[in-house]
Structure formats: structure tokens, C-alpha cells
N, C-alpha and C. Protein backbone atom coordinates (compact mmCIF):
# COMPACT_ATOMS: atom_id res chain seq x y z
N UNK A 1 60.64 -18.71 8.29
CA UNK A 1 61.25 -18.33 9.56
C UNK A 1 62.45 -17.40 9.31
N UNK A 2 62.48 -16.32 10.16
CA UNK A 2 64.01 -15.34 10.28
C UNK A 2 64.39 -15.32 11.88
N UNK A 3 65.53 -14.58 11.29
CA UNK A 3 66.08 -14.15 12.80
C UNK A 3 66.67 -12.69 12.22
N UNK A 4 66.86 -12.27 13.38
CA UNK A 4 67.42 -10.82 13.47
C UNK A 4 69.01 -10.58 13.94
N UNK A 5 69.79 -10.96 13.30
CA UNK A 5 71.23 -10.98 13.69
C UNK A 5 71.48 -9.49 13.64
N UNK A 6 72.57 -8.91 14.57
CA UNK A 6 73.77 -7.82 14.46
C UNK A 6 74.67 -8.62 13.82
N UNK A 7 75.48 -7.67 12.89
CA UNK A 7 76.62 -8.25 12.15
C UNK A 7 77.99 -6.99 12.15
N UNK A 8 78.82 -7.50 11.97
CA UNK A 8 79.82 -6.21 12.03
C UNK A 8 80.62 -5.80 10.82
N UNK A 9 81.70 -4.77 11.62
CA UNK A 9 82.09 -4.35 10.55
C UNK A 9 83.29 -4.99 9.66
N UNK A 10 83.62 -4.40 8.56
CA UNK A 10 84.25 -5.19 7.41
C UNK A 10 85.74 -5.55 8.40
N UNK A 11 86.48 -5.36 9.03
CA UNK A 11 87.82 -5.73 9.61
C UNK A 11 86.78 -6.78 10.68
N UNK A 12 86.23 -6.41 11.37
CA UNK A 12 85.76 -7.92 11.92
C UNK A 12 84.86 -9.01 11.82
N UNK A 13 83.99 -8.40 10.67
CA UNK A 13 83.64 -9.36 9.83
C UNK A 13 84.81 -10.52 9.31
N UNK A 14 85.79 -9.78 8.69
CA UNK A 14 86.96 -10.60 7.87
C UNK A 14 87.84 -11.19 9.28
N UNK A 15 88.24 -10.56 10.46
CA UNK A 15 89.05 -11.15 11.30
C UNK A 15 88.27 -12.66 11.72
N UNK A 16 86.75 -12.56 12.21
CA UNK A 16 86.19 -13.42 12.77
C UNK A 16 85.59 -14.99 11.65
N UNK A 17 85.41 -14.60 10.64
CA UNK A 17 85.38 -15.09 9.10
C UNK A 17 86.43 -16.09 9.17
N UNK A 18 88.13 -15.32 9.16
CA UNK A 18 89.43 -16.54 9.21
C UNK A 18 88.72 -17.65 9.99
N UNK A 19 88.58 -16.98 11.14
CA UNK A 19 88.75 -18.34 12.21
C UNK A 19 87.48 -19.21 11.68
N UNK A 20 86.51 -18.46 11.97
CA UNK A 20 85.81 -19.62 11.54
C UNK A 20 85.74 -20.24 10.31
N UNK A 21 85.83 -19.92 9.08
CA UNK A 21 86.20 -20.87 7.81
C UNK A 21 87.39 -21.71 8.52
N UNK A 22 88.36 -21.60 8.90
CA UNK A 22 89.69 -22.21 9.51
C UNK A 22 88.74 -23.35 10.31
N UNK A 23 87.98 -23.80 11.18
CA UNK A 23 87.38 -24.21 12.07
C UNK A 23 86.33 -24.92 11.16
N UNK A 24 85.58 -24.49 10.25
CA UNK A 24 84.55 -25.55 9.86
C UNK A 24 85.31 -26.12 8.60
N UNK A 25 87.07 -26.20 8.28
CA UNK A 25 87.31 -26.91 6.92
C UNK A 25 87.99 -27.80 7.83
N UNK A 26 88.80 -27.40 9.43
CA UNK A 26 89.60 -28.16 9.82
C UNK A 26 88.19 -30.08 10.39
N UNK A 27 87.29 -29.19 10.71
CA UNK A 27 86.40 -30.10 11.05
C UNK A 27 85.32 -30.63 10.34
N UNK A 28 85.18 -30.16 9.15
CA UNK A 28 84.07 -30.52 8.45
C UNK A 28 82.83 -29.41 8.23
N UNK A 29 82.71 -28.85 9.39
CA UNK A 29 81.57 -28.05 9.51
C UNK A 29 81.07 -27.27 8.52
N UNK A 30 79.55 -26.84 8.83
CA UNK A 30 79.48 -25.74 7.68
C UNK A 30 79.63 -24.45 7.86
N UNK A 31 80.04 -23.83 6.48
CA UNK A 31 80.50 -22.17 7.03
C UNK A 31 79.02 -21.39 6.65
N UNK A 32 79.24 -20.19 7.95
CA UNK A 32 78.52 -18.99 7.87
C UNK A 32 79.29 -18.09 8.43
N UNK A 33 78.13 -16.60 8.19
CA UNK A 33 78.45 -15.32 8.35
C UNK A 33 78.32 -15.29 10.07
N UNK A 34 79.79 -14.76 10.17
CA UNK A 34 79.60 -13.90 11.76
C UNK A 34 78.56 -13.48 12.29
N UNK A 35 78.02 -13.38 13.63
CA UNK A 35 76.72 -13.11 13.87
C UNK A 35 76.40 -12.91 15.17
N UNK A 36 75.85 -12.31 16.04
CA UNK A 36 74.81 -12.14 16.65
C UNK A 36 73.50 -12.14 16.76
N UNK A 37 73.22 -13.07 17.28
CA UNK A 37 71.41 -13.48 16.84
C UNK A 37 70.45 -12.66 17.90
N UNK A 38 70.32 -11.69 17.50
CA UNK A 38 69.51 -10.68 18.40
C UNK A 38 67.76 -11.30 19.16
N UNK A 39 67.01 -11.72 18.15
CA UNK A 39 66.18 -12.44 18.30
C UNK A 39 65.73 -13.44 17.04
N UNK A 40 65.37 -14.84 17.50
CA UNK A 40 65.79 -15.75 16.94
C UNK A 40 64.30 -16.28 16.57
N UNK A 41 64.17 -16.86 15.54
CA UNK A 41 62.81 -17.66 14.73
C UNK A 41 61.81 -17.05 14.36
N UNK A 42 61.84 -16.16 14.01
CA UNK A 42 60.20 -15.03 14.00
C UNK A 42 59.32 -15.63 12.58
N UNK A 43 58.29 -16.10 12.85
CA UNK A 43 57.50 -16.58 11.79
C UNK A 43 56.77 -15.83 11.55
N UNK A 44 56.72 -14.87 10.74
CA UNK A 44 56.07 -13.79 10.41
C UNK A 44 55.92 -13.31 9.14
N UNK A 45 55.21 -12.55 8.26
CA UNK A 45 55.39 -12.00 7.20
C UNK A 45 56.72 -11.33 7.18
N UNK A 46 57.84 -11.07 5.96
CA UNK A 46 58.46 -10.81 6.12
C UNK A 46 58.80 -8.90 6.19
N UNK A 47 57.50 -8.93 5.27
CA UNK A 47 57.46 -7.39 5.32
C UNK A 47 57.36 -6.48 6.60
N UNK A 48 56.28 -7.44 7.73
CA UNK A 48 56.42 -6.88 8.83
C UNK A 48 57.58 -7.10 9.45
N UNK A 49 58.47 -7.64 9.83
CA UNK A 49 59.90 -8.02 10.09
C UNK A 49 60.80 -7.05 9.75
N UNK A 50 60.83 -6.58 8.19
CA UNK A 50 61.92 -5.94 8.01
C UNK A 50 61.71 -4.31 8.37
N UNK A 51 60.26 -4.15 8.23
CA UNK A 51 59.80 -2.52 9.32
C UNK A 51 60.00 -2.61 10.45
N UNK A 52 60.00 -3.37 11.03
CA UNK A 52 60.17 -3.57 12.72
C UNK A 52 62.11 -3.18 12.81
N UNK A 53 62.79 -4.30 12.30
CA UNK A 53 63.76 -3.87 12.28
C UNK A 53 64.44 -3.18 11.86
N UNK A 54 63.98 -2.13 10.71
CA UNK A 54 64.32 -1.05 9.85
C UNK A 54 63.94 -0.11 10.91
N UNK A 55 62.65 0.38 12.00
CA UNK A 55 62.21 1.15 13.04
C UNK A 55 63.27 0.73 13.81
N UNK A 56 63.80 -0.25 14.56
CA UNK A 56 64.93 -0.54 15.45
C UNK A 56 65.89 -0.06 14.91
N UNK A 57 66.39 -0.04 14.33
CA UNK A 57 67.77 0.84 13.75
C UNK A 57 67.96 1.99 13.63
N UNK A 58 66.92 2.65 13.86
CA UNK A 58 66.85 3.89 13.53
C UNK A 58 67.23 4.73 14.76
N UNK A 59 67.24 4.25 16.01
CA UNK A 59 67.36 4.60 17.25
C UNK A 59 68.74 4.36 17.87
N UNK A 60 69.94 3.74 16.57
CA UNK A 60 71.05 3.02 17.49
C UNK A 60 71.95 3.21 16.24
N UNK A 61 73.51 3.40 17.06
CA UNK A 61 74.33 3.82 16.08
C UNK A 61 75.49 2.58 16.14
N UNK A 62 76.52 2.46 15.49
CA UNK A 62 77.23 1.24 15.58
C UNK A 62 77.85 1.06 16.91
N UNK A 63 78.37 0.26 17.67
CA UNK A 63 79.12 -0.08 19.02
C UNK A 63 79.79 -0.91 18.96
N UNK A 64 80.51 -1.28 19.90
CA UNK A 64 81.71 -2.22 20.19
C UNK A 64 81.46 -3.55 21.16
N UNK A 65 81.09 -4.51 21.14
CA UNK A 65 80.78 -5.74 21.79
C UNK A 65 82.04 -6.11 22.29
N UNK A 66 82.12 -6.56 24.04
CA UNK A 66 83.22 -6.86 24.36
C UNK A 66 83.22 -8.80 24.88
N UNK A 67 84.33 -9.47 24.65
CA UNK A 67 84.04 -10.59 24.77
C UNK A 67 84.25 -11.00 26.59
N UNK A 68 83.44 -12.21 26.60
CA UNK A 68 83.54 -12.38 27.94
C UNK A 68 84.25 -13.72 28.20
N UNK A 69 84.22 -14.68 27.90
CA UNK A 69 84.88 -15.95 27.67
C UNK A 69 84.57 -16.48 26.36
N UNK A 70 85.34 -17.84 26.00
CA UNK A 70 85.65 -18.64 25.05
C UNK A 70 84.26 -19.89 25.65
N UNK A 71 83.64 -20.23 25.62
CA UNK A 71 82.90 -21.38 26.03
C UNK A 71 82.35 -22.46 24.57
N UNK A 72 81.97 -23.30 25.93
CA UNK A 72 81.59 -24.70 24.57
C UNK A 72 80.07 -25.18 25.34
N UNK A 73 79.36 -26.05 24.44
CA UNK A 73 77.94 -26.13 25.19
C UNK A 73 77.65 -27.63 24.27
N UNK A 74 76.76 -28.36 24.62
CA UNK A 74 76.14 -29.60 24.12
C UNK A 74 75.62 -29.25 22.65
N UNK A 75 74.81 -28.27 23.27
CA UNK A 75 74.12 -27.02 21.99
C UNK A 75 74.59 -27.16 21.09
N UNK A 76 74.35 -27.71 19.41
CA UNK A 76 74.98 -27.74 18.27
C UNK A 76 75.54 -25.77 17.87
N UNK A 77 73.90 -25.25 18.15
CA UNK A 77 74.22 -23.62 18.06
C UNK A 77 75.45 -22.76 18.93
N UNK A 78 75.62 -23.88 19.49
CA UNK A 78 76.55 -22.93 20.42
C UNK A 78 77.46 -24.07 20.87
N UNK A 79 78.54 -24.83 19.70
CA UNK A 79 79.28 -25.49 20.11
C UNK A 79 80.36 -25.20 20.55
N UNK A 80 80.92 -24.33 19.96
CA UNK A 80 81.77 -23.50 20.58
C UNK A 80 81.49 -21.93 19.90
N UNK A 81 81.74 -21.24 21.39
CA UNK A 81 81.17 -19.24 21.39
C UNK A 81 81.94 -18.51 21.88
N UNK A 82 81.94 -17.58 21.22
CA UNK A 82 82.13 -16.42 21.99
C UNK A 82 81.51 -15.87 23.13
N UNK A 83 81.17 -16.06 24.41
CA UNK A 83 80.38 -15.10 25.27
C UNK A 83 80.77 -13.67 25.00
N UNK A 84 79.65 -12.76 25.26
CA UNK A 84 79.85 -11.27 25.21
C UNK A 84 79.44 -10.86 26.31
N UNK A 85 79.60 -9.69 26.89
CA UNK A 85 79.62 -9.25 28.03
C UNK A 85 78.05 -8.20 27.27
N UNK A 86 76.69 -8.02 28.31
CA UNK A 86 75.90 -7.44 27.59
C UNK A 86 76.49 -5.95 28.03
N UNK A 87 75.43 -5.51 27.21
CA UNK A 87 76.03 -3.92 27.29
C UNK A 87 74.51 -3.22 26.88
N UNK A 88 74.01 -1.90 26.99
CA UNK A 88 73.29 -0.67 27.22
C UNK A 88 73.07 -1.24 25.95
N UNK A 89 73.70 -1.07 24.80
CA UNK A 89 73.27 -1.06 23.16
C UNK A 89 72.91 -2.43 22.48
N UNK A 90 73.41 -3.47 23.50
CA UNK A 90 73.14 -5.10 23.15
C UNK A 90 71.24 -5.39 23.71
N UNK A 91 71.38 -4.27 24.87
CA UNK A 91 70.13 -4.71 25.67
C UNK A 91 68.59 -4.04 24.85
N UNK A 92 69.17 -2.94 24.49
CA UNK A 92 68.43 -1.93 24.04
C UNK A 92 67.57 -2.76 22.82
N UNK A 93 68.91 -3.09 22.09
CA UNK A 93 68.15 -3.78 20.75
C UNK A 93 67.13 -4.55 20.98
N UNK A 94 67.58 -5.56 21.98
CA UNK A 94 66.85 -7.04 22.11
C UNK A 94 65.29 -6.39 22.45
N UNK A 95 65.41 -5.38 23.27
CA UNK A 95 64.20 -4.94 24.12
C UNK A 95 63.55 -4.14 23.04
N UNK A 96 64.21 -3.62 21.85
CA UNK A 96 62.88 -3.42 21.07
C UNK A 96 62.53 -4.31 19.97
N UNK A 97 63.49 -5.08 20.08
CA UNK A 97 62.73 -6.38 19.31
C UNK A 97 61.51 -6.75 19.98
N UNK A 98 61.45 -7.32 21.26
CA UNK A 98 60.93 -8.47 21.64
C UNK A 98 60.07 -7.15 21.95
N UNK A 99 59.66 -6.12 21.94
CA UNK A 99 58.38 -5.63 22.45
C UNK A 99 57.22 -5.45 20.89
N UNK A 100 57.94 -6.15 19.80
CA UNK A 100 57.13 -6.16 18.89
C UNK A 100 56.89 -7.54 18.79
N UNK A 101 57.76 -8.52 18.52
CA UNK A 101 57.82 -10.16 18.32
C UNK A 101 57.70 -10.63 19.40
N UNK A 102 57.50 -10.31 20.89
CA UNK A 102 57.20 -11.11 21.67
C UNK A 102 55.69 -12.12 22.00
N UNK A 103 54.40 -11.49 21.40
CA UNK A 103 53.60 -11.98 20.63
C UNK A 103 53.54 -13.53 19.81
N UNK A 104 54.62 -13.16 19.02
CA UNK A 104 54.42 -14.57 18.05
C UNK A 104 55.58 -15.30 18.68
N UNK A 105 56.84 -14.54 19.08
CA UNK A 105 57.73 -16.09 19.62
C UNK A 105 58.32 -15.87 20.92
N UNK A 106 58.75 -16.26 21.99
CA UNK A 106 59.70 -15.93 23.16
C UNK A 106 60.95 -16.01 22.81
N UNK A 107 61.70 -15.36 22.94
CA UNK A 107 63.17 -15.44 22.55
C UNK A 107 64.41 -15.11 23.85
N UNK A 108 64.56 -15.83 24.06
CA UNK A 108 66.04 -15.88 25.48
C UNK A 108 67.58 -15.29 25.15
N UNK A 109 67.22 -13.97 25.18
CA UNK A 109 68.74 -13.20 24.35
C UNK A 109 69.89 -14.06 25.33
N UNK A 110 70.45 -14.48 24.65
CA UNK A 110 72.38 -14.59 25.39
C UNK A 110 73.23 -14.66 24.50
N UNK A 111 73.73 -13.16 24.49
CA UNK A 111 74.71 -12.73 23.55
C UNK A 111 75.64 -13.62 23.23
N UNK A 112 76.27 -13.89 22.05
CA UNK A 112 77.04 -14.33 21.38
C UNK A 112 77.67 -14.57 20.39
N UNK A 113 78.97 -15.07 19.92
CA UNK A 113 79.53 -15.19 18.48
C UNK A 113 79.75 -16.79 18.69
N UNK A 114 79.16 -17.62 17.72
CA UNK A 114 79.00 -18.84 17.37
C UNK A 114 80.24 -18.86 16.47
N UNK A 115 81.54 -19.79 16.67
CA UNK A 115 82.80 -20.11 16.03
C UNK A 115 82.27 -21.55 14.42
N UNK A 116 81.72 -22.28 15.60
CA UNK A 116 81.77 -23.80 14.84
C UNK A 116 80.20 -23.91 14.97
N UNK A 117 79.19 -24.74 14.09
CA UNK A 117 78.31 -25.42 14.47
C UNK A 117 78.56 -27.09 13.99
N UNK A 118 78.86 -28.20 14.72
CA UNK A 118 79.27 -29.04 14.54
C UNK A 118 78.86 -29.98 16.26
N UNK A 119 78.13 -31.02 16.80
CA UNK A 119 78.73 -31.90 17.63
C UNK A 119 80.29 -32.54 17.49
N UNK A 120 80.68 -32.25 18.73
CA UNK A 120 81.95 -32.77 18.24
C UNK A 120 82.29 -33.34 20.21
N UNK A 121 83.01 -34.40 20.35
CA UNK A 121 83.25 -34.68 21.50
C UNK A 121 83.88 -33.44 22.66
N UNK A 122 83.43 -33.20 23.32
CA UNK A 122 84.16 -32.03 24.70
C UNK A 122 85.58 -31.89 24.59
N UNK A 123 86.18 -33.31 24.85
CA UNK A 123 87.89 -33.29 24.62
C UNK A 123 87.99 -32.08 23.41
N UNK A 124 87.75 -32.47 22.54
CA UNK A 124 87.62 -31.69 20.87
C UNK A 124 87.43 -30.23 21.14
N UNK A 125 86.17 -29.44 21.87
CA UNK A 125 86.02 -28.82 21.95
C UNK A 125 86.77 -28.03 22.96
N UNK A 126 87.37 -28.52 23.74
CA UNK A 126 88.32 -27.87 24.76
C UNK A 126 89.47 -27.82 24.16
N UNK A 127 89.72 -28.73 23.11
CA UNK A 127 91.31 -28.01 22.82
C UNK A 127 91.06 -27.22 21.82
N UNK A 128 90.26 -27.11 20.98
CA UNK A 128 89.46 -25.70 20.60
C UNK A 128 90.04 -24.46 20.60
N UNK A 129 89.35 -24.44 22.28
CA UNK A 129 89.34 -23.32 23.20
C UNK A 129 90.68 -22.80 23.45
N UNK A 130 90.96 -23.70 23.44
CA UNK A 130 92.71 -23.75 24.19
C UNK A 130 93.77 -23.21 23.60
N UNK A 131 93.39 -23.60 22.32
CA UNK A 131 94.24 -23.61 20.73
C UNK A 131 93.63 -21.72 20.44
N UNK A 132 92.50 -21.17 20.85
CA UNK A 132 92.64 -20.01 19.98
C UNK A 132 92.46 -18.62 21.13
N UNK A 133 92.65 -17.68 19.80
CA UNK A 133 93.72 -16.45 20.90
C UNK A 133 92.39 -15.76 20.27
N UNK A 134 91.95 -14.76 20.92
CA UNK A 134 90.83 -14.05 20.13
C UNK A 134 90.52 -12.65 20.82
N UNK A 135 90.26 -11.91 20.05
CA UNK A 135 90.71 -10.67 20.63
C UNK A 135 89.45 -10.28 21.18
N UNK A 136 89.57 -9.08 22.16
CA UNK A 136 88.45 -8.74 23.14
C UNK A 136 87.28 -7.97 22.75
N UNK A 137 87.03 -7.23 21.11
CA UNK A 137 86.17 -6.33 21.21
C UNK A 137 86.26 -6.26 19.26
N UNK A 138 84.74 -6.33 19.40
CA UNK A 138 84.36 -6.58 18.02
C UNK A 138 83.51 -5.01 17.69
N UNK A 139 83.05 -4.48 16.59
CA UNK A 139 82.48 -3.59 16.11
C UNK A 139 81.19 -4.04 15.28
N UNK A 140 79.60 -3.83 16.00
CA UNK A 140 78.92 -4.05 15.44
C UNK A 140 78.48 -2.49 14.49
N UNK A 141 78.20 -2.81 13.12
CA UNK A 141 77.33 -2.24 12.63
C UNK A 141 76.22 -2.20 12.04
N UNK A 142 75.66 -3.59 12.07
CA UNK A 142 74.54 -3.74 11.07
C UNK A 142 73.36 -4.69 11.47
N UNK A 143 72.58 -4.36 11.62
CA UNK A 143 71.12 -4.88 11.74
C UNK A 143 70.35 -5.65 10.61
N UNK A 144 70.65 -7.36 10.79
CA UNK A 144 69.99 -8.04 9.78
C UNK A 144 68.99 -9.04 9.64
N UNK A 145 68.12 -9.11 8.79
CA UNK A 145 67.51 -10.03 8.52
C UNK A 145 68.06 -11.43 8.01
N UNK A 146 67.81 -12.28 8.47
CA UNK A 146 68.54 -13.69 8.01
C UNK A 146 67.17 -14.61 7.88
N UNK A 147 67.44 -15.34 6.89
CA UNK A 147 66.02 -16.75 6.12
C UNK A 147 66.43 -17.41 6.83
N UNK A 148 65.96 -18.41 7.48
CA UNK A 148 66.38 -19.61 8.38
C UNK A 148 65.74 -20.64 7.83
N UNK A 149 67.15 -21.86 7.15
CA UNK A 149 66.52 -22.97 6.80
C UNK A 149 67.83 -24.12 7.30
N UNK A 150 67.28 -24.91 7.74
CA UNK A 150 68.16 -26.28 8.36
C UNK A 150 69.28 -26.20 7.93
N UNK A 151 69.20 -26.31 6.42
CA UNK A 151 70.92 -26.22 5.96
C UNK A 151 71.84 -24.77 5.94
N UNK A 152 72.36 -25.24 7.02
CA UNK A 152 73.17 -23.93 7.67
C UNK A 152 73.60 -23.11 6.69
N UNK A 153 74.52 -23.81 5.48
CA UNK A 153 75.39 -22.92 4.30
C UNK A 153 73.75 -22.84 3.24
N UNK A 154 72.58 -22.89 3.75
CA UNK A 154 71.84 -21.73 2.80
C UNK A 154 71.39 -20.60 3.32
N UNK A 155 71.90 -20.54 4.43
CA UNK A 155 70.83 -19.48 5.15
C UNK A 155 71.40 -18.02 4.41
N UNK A 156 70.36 -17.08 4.25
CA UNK A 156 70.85 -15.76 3.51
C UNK A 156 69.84 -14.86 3.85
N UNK A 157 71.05 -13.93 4.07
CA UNK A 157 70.90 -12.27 4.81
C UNK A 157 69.78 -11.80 3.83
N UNK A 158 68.50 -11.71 3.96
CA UNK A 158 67.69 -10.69 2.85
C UNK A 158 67.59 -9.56 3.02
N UNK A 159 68.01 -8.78 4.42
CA UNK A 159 67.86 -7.41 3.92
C UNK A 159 68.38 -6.54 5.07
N UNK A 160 69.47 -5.56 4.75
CA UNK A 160 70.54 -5.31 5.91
C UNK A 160 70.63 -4.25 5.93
N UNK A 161 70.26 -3.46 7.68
CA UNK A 161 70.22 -1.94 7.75
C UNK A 161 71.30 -1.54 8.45
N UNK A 162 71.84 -0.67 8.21
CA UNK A 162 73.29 0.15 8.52
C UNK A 162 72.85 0.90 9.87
N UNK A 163 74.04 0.35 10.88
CA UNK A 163 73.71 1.26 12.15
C UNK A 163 74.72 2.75 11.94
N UNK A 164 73.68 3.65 12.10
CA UNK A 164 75.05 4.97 11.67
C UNK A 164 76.06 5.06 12.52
């Protein structure tokens, strides 16, 4: 199984990185890479995967994701997020994903940056929210392949295309 994350660039890679290492040592959680999960679970050969999304990239240059709220959800994946506000270049992607992978999986884009993956009680998660300051606009540049396996701290990027 993969997914197709956007990932950004090296200052917000590293800005968004603090917080969350800060967030999965204060709580236990496990750490990963910043992310946007463009389309999610594709069980597929991987070779076809990484042409599909190597062809998607080729059409899109890096952009700026703007945030929309701080939210929290039951959702382990989305215990506490970033909402993003979609945008022309967020939509674009998803829509040429899913006109190749829609076939093998359905995928329900709702943009986001995942802080924590952890259950943790609501109280918990609202002072969270409360507790952090986070700035409005991130820089995506990169189009990736990610291995998807249960244990969160193995999952790894296999193969990552540069949005010009």
C-alpha cells in the first residue's frame, strides 16, 4: 500500500517538524514527516504509481497552502490538524490523481497537516489547540510517494518528485 503525499519546502518542512517532534515526545506519540496526503492507500504496483505521479508533476509548479483552522477529530489520523483552505493547485492535483487511481481505490481529499497521531482525551486535545500559534501559509514543493505500514515511525518516502 502507498499514498501520495505533497511535502514542502526545507524552512517548512523544519518549522512544522519542531512542532510536531515537540508534540509526539511531549505525548508519547510517534514521529513523522510533514505531509499532505493527496490520495491515500493505492494498492498497486509500485511502478505504476510512481509514473502516474511522476506524469502529475509535471503539470504543477511549487505553491503556497493557506491554513484554515487548528481542529481536532476522534480520527487517530487526524487527531489534531491543520485544516487548509483548498486552492486551484490543491484541487488540480487530487483530480489528476484520482482520474488514474480512482479505479482501484476511492479517496475523499480533505486537505490537511496532521500535528499528532495519538488518541488522546478532547480536554487534551483542546488545550493543544489553544497552546499553539501556527503560522498561516506553508510552501509545498514536492510530490511523494510514501510505503504505508501500521507502524507509523516506519513509513518511508520511496520516491520524491520536485515541483518546479
Amino acid at each position: 500500500m502507498h499514498a501520495i503525499w505533497l511535502t514542502f519546502s526545507e524552512n517548512d518542512r523544519n518549522y512544522l517538524k519542531n512542532i510536531m517532534d515537540d508534540l509526539s515526545e511531549k505525548y508519547y506519540a510517534p514521529k513523522f514527516e510533514p505531509h499532505i496526503t493527496v490520495y491515500g492507500l493505492v494498492d498497486s504496483e509500485i511502478s505504476l504509481i510512481e509514473s502516474i505521479a511522476k506524469e502529475v508533476t509535471l503539470n504543477h509548479n511549487s505553491f503556497l497552502v493557506e491554513k484554515s483552522e487548528i481542529l481536532q477529530s476522534e480520527e487517530l489520523w487526524k487527531t489534531v490538524y491543520i485544516e487548509l483552505k483548498m486552492n486551484k493547485q490543491l484541487e488540480l492535483v487530487y483530480k489528476n490523481l484520482k482520474k488514474h487511481f480512482e479505479k482501484i481505490v476511492k479517496y475523499q481529499f480533505n486537505p490537511h497537516i496532521s500535528l499528532i497521531y495519538k488518541i488522546l482525551p478532547i480536554k487534551e486535545k483542546i488545550k493543544i489547540i489553544k497552546e499553539l500559534d501556527i503560522k498561516n501559509k506553508f510552501m509545498v514543493n514536492k510530490l511523494v510517494v510514501q510505503k504505508f505500514v501500521p507502524d507509523v515511525e516506519k513509513w518511508k518516502i520511496v520516491k520524491e518528485y520536485n515541483l518546479i
